[in-house]
N, C-alpha and C. Protein backbone atom coordinates (compact mmCIF):
# COMPACT_ATOMS: atom_id res chain seq x y z
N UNK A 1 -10.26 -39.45 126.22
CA UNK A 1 -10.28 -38.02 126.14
C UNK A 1 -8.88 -37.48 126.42
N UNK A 2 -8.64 -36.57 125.65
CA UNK A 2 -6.81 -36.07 125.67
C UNK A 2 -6.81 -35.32 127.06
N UNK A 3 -6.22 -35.58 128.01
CA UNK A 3 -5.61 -34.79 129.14
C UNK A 3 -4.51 -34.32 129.53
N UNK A 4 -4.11 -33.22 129.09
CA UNK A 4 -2.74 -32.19 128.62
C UNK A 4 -2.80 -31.51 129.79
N UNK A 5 -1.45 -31.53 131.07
CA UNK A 5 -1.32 -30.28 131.78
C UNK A 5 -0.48 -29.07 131.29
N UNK A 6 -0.62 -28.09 131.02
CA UNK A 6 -0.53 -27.23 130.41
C UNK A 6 0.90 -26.43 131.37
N UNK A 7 0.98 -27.13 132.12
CA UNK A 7 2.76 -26.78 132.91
C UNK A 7 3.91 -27.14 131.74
N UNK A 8 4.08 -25.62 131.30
CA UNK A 8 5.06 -25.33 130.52
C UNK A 8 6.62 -25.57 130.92
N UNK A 9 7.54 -26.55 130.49
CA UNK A 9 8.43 -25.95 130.92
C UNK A 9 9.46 -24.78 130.23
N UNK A 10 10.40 -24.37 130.72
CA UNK A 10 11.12 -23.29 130.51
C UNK A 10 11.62 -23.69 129.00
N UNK A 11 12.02 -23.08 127.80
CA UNK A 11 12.11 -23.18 126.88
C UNK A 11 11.52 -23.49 125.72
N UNK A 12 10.03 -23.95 125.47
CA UNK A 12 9.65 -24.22 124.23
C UNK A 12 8.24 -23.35 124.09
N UNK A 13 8.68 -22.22 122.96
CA UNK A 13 7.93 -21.22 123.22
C UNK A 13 7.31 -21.14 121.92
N UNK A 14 5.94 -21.25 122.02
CA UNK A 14 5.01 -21.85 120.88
C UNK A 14 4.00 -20.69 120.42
N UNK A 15 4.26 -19.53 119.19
CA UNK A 15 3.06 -18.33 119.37
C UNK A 15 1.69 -19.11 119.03
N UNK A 16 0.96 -18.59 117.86
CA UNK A 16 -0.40 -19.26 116.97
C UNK A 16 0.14 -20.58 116.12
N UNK A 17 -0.35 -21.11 115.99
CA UNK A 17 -0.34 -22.18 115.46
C UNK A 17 0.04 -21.60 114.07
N UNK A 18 1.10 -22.60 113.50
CA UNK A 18 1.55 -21.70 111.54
C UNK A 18 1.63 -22.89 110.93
N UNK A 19 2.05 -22.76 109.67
CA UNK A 19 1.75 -24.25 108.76
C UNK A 19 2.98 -24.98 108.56
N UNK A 20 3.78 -24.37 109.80
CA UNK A 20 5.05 -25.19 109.90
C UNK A 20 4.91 -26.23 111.26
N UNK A 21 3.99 -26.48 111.66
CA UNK A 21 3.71 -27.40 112.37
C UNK A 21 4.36 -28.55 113.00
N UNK A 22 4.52 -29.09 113.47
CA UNK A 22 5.63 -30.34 113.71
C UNK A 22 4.68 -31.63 113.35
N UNK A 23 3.42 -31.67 112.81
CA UNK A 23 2.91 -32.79 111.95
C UNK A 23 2.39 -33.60 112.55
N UNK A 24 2.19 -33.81 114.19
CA UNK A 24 1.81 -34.76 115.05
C UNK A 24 0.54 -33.96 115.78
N UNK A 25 0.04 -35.23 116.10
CA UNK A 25 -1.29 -34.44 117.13
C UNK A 25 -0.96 -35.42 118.23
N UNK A 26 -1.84 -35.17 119.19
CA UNK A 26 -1.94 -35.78 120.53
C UNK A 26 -2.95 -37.26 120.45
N UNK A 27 -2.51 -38.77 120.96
CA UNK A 27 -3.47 -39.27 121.04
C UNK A 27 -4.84 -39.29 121.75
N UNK A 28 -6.23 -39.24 121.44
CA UNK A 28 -7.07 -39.49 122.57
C UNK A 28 -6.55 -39.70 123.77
N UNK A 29 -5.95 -41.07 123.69
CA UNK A 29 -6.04 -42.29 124.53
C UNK A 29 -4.88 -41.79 125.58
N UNK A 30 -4.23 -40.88 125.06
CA UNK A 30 -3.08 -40.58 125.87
C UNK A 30 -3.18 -39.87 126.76
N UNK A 31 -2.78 -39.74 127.97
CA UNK A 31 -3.07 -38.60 129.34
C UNK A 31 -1.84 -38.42 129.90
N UNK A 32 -1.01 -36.99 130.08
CA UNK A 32 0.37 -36.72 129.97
C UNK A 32 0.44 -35.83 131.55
N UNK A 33 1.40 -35.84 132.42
CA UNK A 33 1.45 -35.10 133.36
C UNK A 33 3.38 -34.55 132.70
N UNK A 34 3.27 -32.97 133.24
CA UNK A 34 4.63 -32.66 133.05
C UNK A 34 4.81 -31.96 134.64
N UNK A 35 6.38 -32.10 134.57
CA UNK A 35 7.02 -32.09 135.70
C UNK A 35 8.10 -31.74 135.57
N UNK A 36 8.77 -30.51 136.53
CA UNK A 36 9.99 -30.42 136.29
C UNK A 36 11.64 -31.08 136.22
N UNK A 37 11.21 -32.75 136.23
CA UNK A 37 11.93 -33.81 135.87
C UNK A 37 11.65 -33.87 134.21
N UNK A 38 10.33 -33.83 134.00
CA UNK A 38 10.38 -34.28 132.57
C UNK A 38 8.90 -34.52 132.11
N UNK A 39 8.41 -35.86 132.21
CA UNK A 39 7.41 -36.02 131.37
C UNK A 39 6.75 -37.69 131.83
N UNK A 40 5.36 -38.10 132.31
CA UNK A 40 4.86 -39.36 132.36
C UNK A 40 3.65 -39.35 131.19
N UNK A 41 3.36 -40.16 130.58
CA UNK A 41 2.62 -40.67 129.83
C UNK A 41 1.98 -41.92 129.96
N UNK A 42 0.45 -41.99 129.40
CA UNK A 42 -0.06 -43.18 130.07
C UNK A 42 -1.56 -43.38 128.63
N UNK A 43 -0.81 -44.48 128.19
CA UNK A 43 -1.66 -44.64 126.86
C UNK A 43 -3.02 -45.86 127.82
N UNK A 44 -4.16 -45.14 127.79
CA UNK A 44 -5.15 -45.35 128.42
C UNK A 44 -5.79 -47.09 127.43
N UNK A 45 -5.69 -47.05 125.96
CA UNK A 45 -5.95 -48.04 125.53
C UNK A 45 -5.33 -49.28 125.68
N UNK A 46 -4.02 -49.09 125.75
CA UNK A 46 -3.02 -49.86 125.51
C UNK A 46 -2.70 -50.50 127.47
N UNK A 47 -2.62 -49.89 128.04
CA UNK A 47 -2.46 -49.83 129.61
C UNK A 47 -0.76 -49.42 129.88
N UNK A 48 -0.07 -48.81 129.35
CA UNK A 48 1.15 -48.43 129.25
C UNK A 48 1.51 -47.37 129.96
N UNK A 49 3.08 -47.44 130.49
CA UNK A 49 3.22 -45.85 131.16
C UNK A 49 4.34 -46.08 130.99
N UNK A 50 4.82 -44.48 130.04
CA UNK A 50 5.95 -44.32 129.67
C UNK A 50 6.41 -42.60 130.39
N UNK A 51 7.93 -42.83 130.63
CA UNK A 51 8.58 -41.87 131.01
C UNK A 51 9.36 -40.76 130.22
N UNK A 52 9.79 -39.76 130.28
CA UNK A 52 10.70 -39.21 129.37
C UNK A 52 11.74 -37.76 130.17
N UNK A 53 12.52 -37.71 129.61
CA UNK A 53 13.30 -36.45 131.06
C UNK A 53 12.93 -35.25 129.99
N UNK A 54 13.55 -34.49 130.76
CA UNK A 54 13.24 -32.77 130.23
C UNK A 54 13.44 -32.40 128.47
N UNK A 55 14.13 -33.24 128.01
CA UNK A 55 14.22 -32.46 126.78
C UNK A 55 12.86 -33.28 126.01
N UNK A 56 12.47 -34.69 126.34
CA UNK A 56 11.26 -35.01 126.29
C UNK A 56 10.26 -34.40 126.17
N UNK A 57 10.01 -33.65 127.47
CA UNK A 57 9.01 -32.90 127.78
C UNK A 57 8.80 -31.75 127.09
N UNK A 58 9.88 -30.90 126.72
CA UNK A 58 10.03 -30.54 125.87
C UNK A 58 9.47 -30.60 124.68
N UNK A 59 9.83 -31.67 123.94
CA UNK A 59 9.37 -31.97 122.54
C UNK A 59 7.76 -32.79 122.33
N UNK A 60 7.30 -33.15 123.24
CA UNK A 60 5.80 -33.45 123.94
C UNK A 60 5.10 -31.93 123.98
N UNK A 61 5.33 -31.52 124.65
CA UNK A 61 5.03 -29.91 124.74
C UNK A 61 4.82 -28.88 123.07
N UNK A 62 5.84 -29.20 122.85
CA UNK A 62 5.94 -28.45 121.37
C UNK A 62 5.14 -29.30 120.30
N UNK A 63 4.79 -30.33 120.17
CA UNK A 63 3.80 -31.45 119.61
C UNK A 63 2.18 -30.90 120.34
N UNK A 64 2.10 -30.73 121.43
CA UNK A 64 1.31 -30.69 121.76
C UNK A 64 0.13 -29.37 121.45
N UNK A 65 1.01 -28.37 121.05
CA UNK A 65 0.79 -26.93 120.87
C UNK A 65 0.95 -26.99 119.56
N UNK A 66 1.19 -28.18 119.46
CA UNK A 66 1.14 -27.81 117.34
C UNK A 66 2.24 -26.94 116.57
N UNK A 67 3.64 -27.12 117.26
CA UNK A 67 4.74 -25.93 117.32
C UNK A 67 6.06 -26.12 116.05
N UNK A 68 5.99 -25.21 115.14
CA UNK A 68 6.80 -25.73 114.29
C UNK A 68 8.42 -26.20 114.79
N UNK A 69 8.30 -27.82 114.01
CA UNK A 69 9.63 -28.42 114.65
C UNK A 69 11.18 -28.26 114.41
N UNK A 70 11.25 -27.20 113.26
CA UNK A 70 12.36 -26.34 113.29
C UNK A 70 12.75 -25.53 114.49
N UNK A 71 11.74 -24.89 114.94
CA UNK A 71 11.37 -24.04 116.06
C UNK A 71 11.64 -24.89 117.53
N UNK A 72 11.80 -26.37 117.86
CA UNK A 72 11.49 -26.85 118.80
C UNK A 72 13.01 -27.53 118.40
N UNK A 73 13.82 -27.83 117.74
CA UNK A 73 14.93 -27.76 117.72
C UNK A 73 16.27 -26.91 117.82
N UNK A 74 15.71 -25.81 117.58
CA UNK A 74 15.87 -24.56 118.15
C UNK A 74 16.18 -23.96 119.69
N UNK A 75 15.10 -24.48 119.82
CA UNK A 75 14.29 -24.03 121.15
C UNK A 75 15.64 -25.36 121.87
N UNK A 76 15.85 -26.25 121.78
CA UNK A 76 17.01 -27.48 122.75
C UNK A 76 18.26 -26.94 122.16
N UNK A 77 18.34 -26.65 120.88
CA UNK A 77 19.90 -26.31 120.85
C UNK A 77 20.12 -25.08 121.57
N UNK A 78 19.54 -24.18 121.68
CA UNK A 78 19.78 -23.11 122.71
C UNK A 78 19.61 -23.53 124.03
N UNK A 79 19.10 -24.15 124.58
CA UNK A 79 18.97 -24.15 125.77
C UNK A 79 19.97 -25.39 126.70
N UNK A 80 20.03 -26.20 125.61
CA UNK A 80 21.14 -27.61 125.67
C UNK A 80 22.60 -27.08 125.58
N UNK A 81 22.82 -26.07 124.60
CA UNK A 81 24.13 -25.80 123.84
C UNK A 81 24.42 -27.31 122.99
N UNK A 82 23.46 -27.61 122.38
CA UNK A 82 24.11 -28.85 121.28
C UNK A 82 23.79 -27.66 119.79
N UNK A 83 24.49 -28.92 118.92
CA UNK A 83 24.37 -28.71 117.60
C UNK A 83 22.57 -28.37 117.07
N UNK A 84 21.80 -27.74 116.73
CA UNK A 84 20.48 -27.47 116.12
C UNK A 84 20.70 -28.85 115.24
N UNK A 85 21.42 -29.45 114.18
CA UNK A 85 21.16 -30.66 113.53
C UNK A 85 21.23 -31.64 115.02
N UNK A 86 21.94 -31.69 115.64
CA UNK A 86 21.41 -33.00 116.63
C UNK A 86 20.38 -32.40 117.50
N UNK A 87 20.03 -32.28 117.63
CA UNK A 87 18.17 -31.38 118.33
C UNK A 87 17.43 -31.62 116.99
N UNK A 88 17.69 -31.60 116.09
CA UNK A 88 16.37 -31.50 115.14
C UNK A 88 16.76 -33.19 114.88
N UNK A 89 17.77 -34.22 114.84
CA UNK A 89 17.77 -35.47 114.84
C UNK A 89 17.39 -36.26 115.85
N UNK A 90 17.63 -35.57 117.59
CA UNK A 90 16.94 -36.70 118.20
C UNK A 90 15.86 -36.05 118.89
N UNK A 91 15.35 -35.36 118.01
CA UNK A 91 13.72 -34.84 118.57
C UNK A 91 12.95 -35.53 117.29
N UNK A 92 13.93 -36.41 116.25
CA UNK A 92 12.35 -36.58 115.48
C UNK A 92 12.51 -38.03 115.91
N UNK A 93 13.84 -38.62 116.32
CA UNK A 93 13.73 -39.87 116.69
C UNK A 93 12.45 -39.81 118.03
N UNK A 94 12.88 -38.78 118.77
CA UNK A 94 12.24 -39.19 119.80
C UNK A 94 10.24 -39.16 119.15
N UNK A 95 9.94 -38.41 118.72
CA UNK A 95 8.82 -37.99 118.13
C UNK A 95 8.45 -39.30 116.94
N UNK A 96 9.17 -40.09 116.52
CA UNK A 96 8.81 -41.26 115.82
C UNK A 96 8.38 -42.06 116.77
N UNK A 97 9.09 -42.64 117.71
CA UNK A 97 9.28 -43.22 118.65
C UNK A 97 7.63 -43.58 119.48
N UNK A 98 7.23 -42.14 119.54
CA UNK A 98 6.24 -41.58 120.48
C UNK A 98 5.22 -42.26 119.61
N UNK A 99 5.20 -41.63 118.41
CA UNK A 99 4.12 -42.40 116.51
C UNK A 99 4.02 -44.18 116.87
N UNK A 100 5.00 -44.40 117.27
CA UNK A 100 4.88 -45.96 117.07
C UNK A 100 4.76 -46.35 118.24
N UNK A 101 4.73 -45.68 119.43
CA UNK A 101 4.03 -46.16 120.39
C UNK A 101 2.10 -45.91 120.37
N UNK A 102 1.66 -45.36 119.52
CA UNK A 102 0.55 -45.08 119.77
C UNK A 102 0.31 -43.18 120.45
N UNK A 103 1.24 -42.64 120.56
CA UNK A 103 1.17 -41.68 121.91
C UNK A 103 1.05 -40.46 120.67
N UNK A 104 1.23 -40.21 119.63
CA UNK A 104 1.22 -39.72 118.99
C UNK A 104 0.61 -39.70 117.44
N UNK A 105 -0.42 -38.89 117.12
CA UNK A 105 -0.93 -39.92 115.82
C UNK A 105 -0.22 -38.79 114.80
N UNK A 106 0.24 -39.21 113.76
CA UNK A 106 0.88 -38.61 112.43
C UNK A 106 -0.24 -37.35 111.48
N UNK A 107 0.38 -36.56 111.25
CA UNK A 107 -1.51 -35.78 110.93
C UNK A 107 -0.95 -36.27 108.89
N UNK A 108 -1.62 -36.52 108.39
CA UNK A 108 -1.93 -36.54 106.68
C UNK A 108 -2.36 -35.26 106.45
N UNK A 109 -1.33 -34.22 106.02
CA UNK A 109 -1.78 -33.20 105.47
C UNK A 109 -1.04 -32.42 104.05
């Protein structure tokens, strides 16, 4: 059963759900605590526990809310002061990453 704490952190600001989506859903199996370090994850099938720091949490967060990922690259280049192309490059690495761990399932739409 998906268990999402809903402790937002500061920056990734998600309105209704739109059809710009960032394409990922949440696994079942996955149960996520956020923290103002960042992010623990714990793939319940697999027996795994993975870590991630704030801009992580971040992009977990914005996946999680279904948040378009233009918008969530956005959302780190402002708040990082990086380039929006490197925020929108290592948020999809990181967000692949997450896919091939299981922690994230890909939506077919």
């Amino acid at each position: 059963m998906l268990s999402f704490l809903k402790n937002r952190l500061p920056g990734v600001v998600c309105g209704k759900a739109n059809s710009s989506h960032s394409g990922f859903r949440i696994s079942q199996d996955v149960k996520a605590s956020l923290n103002s370090d960042g992010l623990v994850l714990i793939n319940l099938r697999r027996g795994t526990v993975f870590s991630a720091n704030r801009v992580g949490a971040m992009i977990w967060s914005a996946a999680a809310e279904r948040c378009g990922f233009d918008r969530v690259a956005e959302e780190i280049s402002r708040e990082f002061h990086i380039p929006v192309e490197t925020a929108r490059e290592d948020a999809a690495s990181f967000l692949a990453q997450l896919a091939s761990e299981g922690l994230l399932i890909v939506d077919a739409h």
